[in-house]
Protein backbone atom coordinates (compact mmCIF):
# COMPACT_ATOMS: atom_id res chain seq x y z
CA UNK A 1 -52.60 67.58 -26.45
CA UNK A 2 -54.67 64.21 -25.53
CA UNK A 3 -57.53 63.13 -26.82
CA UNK A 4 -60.20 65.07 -24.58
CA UNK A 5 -58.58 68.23 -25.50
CA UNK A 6 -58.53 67.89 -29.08
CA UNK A 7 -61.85 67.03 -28.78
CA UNK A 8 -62.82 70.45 -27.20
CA UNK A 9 -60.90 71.93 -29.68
CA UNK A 10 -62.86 70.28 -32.38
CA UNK A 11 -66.02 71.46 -30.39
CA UNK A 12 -65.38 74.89 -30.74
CA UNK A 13 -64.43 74.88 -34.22
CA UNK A 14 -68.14 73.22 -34.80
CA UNK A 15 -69.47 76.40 -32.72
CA UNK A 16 -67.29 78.73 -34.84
CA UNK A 17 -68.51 77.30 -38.14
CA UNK A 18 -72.47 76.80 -36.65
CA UNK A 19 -71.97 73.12 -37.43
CA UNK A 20 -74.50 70.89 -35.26
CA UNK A 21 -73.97 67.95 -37.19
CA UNK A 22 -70.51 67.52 -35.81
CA UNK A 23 -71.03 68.76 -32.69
CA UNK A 24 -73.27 65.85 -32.31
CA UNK A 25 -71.03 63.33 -33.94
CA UNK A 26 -68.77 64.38 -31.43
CA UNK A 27 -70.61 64.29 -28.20
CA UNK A 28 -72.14 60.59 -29.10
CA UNK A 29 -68.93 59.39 -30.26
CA UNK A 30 -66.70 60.44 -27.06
CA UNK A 31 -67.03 60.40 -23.16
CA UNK A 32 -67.74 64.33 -22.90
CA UNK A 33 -70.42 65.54 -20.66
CA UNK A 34 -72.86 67.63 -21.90
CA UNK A 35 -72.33 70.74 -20.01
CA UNK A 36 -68.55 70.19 -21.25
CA UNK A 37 -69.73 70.14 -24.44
CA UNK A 38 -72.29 72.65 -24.63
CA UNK A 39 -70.15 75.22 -23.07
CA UNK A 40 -67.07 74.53 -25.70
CA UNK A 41 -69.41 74.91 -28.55
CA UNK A 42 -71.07 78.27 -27.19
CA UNK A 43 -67.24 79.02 -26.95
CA UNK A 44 -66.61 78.76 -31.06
CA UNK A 45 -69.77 80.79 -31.61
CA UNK A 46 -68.31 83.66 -29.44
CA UNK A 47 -65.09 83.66 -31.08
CA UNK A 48 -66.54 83.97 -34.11
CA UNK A 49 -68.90 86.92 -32.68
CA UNK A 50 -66.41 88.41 -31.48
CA UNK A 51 -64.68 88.52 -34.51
CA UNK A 52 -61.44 86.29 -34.15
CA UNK A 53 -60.48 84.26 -37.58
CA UNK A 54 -60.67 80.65 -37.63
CA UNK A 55 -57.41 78.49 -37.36
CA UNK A 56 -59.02 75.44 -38.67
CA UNK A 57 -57.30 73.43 -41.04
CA UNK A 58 -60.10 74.08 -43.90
CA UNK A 59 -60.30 77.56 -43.43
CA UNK A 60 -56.43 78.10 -42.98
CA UNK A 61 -56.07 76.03 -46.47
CA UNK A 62 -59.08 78.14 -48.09
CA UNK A 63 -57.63 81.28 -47.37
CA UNK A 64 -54.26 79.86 -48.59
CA UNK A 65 -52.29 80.00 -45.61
CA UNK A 66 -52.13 76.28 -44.29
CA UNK A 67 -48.96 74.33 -45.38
C-alpha cells in the first residue's frame, strides 16, 4: 500500500468515527484533492451506516481483538 492509499484509508476511518479534526489534518498535510477526500470520508460514514465494524487499530485493540 503507498502512501496515497493509506491515506484514503485513514480518511475513511475519520468518516467512520465522525472525526473532522483529522480529516482536516489530513487533507492540509498531504497532496489529496478535495473531491478525493471528501468522497473517502462520506465513504467511512456509510460504512458505519450501514453497519460494518471498524478495523481500526483503536477499535480492534478496544474490543480486544488487535495483537
Amino acid at each position: 500500500m503507498n502512501k496515497r492509499e493509506q491515506i484514503l484509508v485513514n480518511l475513511r476511518v475519520a468518516g467512520y468515527h465522525g472525526d473532522s479534526f483529522t480529516f482536516v489534518r489530513l487533507y492540509v498535510e498531504n497532496r489529496i484533492s478535495r473531491p478525493v477526500a471528501d468522497a473517502a470520508y462520506r465513504a467511512g460514514a456509510a460504512q458505519k451506516a450501514g453497519g460494518m465494524r471498524c478495523s481500526c487499530y483503536a477499535c480492534g485493540k478496544a474490543a480486544g481483538s488487535a495483537a
